[in-house]
PDB file of N, CA and C in Angstrom:
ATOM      1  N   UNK A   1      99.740 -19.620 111.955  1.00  0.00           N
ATOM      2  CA  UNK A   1      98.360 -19.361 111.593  1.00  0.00           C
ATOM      3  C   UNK A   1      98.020 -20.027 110.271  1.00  0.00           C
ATOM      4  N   UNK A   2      98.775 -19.745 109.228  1.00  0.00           N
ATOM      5  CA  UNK A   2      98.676 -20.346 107.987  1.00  0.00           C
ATOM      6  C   UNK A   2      98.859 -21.667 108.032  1.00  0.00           C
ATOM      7  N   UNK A   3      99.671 -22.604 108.877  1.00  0.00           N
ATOM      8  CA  UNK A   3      99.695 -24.272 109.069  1.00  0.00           C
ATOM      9  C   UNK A   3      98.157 -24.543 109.644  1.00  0.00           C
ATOM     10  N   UNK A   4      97.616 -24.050 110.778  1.00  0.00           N
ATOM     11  CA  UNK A   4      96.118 -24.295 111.335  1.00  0.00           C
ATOM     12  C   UNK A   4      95.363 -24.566 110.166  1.00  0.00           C
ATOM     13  N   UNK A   5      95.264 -22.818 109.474  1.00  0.00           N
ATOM     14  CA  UNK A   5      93.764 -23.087 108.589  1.00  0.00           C
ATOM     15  C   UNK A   5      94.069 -23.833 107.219  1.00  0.00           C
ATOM     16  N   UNK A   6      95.527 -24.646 106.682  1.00  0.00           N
ATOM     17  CA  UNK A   6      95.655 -25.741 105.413  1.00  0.00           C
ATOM     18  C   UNK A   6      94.972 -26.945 106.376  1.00  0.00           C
ATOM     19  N   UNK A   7      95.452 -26.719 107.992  1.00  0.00           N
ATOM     20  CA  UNK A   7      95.293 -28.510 108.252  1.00  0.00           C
ATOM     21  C   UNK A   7      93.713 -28.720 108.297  1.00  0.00           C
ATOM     22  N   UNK A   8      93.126 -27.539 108.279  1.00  0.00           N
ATOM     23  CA  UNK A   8      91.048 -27.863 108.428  1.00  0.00           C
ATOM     24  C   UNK A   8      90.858 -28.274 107.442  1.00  0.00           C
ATOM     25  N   UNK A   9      91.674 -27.745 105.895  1.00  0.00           N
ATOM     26  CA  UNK A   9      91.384 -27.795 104.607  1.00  0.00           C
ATOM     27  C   UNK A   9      91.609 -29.080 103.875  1.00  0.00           C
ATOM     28  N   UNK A  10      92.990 -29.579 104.431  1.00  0.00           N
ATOM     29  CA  UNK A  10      93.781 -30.482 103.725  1.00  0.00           C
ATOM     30  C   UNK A  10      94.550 -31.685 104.920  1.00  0.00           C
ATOM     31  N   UNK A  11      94.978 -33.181 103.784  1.00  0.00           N
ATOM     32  CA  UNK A  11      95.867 -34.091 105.002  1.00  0.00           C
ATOM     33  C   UNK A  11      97.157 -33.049 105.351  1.00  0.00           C
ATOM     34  N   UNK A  12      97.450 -33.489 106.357  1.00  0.00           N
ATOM     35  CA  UNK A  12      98.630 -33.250 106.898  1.00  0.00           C
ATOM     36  C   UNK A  12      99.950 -33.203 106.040  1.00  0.00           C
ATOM     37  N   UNK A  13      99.651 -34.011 105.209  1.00  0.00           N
ATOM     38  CA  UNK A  13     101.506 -34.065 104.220  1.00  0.00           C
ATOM     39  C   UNK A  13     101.144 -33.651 103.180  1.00  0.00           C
ATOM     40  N   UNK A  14     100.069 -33.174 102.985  1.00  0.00           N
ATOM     41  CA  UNK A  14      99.935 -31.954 101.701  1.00  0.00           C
ATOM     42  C   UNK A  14     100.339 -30.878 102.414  1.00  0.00           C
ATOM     43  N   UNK A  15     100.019 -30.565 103.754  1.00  0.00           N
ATOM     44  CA  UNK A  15     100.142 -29.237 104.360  1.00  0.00           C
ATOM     45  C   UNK A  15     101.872 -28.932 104.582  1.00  0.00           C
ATOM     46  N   UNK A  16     102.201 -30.227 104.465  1.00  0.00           N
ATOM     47  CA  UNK A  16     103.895 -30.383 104.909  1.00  0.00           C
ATOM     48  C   UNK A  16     104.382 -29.886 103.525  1.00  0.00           C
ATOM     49  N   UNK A  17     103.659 -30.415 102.154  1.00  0.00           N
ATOM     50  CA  UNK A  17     104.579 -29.418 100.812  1.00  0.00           C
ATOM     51  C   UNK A  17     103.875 -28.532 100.577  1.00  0.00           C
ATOM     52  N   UNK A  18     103.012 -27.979 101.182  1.00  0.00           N
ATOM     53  CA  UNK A  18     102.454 -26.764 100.886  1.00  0.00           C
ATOM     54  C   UNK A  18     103.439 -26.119 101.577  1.00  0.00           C
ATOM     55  N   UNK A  19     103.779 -25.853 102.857  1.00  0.00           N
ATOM     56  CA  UNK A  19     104.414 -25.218 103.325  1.00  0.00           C
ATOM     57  C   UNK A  19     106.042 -24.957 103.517  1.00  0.00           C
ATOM     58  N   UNK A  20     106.624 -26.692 102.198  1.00  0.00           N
ATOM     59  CA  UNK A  20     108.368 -26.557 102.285  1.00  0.00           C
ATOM     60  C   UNK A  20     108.109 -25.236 100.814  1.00  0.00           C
ATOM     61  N   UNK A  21     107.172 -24.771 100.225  1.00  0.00           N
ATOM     62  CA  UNK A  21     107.256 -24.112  99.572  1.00  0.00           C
ATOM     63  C   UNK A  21     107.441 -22.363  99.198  1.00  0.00           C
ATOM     64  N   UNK A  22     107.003 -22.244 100.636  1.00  0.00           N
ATOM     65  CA  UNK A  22     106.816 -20.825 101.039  1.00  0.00           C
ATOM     66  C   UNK A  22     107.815 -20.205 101.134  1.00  0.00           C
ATOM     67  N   UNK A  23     107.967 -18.799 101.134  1.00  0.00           N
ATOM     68  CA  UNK A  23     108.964 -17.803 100.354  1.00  0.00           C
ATOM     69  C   UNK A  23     108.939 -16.967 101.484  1.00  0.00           C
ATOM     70  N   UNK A  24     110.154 -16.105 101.669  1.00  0.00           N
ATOM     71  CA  UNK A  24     110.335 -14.840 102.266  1.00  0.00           C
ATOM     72  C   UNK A  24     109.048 -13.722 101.409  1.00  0.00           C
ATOM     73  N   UNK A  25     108.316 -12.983 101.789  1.00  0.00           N
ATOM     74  CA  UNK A  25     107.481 -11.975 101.001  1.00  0.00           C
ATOM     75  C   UNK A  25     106.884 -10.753 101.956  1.00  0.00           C
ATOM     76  N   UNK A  26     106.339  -9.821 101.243  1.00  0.00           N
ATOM     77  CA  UNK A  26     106.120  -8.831 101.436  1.00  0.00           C
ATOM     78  C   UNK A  26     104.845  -8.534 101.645  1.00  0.00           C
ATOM     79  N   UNK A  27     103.975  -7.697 102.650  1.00  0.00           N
ATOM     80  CA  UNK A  27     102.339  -7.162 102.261  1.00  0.00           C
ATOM     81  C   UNK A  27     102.496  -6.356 102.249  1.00  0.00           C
ATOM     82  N   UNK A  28     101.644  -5.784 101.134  1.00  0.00           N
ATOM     83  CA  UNK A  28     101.732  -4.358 101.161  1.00  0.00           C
ATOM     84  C   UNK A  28     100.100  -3.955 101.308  1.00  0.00           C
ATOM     85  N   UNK A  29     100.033  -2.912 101.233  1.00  0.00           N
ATOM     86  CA  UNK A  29      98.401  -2.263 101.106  1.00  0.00           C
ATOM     87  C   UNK A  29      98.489  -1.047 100.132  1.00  0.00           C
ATOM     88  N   UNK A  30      96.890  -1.567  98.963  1.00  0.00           N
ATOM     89  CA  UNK A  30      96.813  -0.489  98.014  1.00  0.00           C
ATOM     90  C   UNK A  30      95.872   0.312  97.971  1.00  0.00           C
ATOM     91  N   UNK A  31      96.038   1.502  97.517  1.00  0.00           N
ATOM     92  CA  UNK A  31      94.941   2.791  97.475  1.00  0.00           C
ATOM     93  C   UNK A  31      95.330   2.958  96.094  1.00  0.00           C
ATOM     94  N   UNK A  32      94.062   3.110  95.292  1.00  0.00           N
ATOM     95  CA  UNK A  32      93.720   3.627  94.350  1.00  0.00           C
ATOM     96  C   UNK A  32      93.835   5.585  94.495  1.00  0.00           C
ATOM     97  N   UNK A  33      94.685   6.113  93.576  1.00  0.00           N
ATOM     98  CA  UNK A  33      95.048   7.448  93.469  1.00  0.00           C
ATOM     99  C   UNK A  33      94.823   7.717  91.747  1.00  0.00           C
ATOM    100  N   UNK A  34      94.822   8.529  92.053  1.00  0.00           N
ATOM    101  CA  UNK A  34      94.899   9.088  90.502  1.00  0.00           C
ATOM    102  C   UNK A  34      95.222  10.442  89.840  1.00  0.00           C
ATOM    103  N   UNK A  35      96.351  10.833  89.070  1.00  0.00           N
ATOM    104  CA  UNK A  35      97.081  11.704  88.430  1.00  0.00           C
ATOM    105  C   UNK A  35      98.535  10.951  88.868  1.00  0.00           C
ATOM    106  N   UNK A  36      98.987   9.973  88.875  1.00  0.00           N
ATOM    107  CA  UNK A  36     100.598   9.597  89.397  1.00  0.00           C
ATOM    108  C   UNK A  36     100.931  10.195  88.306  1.00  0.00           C
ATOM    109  N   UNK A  37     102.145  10.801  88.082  1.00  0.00           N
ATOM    110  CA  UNK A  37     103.169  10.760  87.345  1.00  0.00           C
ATOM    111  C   UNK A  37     103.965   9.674  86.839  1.00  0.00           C
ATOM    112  N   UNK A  38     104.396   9.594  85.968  1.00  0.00           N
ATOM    113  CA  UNK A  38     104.811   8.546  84.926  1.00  0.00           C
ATOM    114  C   UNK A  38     105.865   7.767  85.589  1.00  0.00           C
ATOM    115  N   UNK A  39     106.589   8.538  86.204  1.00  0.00           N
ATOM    116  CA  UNK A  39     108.090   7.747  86.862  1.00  0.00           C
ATOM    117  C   UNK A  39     107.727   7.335  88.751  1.00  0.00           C
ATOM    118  N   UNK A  40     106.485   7.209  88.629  1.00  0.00           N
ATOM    119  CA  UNK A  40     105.893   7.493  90.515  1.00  0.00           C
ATOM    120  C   UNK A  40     105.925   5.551  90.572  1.00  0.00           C
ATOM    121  N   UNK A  41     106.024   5.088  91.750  1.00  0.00           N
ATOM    122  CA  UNK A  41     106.301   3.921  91.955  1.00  0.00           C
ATOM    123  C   UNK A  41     104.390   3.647  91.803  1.00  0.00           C
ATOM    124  N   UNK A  42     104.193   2.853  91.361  1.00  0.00           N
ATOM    125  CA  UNK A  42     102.673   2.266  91.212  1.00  0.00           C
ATOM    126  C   UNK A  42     102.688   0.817  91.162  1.00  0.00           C
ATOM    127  N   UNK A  43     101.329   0.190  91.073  1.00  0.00           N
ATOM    128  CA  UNK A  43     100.763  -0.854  90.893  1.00  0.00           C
ATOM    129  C   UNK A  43     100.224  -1.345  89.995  1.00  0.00           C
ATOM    130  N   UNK A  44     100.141  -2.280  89.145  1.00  0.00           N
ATOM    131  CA  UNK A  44      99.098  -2.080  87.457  1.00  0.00           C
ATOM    132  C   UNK A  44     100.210  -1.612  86.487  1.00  0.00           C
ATOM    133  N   UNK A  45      99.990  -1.795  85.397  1.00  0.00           N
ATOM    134  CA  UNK A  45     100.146  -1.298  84.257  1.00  0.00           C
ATOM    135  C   UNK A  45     101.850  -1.496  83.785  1.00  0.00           C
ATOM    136  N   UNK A  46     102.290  -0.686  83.476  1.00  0.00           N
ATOM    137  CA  UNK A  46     103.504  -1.206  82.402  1.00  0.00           C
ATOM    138  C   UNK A  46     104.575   0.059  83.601  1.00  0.00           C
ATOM    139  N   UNK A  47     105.509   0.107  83.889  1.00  0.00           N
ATOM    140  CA  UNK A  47     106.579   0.683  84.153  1.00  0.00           C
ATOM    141  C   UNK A  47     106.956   1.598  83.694  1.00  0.00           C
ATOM    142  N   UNK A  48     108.065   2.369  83.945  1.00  0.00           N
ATOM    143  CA  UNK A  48     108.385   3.691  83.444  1.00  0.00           C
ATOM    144  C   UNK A  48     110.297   3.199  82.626  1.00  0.00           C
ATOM    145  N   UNK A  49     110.167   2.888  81.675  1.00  0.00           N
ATOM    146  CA  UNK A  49     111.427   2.481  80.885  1.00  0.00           C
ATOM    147  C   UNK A  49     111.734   2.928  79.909  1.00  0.00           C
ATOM    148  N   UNK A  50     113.126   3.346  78.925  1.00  0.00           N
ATOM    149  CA  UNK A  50     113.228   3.949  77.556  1.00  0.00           C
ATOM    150  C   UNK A  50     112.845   2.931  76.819  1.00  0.00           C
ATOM    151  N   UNK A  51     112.145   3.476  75.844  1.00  0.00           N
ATOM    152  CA  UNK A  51     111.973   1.959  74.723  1.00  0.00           C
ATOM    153  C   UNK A  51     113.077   1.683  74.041  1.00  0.00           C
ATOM    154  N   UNK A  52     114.133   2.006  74.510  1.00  0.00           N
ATOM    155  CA  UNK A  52     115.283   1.073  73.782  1.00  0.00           C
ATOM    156  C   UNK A  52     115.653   0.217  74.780  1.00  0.00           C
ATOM    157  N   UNK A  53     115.085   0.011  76.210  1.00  0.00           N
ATOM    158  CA  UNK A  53     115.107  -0.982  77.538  1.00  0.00           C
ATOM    159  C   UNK A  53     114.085  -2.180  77.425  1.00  0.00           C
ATOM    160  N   UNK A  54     114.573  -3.584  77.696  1.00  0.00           N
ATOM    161  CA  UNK A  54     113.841  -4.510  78.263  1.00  0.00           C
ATOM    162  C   UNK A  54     113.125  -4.317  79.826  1.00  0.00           C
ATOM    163  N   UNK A  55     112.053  -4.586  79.896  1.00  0.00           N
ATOM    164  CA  UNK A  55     111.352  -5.007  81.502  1.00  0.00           C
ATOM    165  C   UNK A  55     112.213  -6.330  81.878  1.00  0.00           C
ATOM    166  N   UNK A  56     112.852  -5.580  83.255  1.00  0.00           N
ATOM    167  CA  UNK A  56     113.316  -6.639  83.894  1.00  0.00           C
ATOM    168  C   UNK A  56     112.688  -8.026  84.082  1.00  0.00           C
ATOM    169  N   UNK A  57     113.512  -9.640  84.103  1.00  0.00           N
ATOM    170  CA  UNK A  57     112.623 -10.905  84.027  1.00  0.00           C
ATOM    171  C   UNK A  57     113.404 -11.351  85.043  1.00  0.00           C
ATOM    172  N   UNK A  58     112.564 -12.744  85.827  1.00  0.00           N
ATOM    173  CA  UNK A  58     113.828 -13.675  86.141  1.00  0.00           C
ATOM    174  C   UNK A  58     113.952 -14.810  85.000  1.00  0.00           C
ATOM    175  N   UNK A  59     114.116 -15.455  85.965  1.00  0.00           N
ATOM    176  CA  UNK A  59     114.245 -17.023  85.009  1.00  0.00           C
ATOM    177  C   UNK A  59     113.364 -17.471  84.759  1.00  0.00           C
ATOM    178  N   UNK A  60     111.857 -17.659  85.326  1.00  0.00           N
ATOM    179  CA  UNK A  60     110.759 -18.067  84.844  1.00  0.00           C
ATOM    180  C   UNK A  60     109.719 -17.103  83.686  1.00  0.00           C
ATOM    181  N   UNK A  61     110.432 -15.995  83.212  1.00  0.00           N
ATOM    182  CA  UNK A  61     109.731 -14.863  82.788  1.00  0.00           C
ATOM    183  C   UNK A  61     109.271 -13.827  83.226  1.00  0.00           C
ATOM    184  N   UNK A  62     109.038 -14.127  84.734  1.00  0.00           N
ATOM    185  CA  UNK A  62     107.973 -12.539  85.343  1.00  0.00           C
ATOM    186  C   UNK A  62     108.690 -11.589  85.536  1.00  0.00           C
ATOM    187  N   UNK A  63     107.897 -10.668  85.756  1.00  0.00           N
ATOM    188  CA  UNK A  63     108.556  -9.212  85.746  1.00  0.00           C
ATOM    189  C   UNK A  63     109.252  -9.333  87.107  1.00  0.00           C
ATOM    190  N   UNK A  64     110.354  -8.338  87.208  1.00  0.00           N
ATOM    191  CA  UNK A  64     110.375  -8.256  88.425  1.00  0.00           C
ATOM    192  C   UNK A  64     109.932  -7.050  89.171  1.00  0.00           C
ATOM    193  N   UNK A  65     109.452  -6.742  90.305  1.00  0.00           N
ATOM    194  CA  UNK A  65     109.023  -5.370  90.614  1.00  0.00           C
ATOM    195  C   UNK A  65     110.159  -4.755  91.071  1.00  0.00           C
ATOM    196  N   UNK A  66     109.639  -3.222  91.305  1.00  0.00           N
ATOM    197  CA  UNK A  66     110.732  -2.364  91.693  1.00  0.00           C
ATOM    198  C   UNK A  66     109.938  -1.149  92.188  1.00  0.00           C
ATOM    199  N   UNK A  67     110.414  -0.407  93.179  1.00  0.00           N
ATOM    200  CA  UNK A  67     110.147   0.003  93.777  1.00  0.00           C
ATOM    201  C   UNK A  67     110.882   1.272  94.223  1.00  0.00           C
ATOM    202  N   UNK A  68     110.473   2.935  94.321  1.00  0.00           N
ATOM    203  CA  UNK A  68     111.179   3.796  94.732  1.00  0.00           C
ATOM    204  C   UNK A  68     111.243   3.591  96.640  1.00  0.00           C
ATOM    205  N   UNK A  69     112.599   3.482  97.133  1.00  0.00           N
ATOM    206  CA  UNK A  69     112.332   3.678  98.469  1.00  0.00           C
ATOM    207  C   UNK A  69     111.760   4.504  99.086  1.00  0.00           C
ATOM    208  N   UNK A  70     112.162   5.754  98.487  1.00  0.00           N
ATOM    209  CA  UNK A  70     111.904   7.480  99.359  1.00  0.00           C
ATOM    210  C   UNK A  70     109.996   7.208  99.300  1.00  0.00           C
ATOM    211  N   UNK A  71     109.566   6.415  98.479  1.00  0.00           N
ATOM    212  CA  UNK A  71     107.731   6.525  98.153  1.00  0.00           C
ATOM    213  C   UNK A  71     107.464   5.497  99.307  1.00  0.00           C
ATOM    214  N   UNK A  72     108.147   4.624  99.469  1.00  0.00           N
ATOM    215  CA  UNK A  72     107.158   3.692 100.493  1.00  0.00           C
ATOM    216  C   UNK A  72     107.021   4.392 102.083  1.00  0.00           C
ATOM    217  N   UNK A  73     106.015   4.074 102.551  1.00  0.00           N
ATOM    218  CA  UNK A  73     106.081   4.428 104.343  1.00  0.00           C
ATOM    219  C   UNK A  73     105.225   3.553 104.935  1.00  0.00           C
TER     220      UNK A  73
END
């Protein structure tokens, strides 16, 4: 589906490194809630860490996410 709608957009061998680029990934879907608790898996904002802890990075800098299992469904 995603090769169709680059090739309406773009030549063909842009669509060829557009797509040696693509990653294993995830969708998720978000709802806005409100009262989480501090240690509740969320979206936005800063993490739940001791301040004597770094936020996890990779190699390019970004955070990495993390996630409670028992919260997802």
């Amino acid at each position: 589906m995603i090769r169709e709608e680059l090739e309406k957009l773009v030549a063909p061998e842009i669509v060829k490194q557009i797509l040696a680029t693509e990653h294993e990934r995830v969708s998720l879907t978000v709802e806005k809630e409100a009262g989480l608790g501090l240690t509740v898996s969320k979206v936005g904002g800063r993490g739940y860490l001791p301040k004597m802890m770094d936020y996890p990075q990779n190699e390019a800098g970004r955070a990495i996410v993390a996630f409670g299992a028992g919260e997802l469904c």
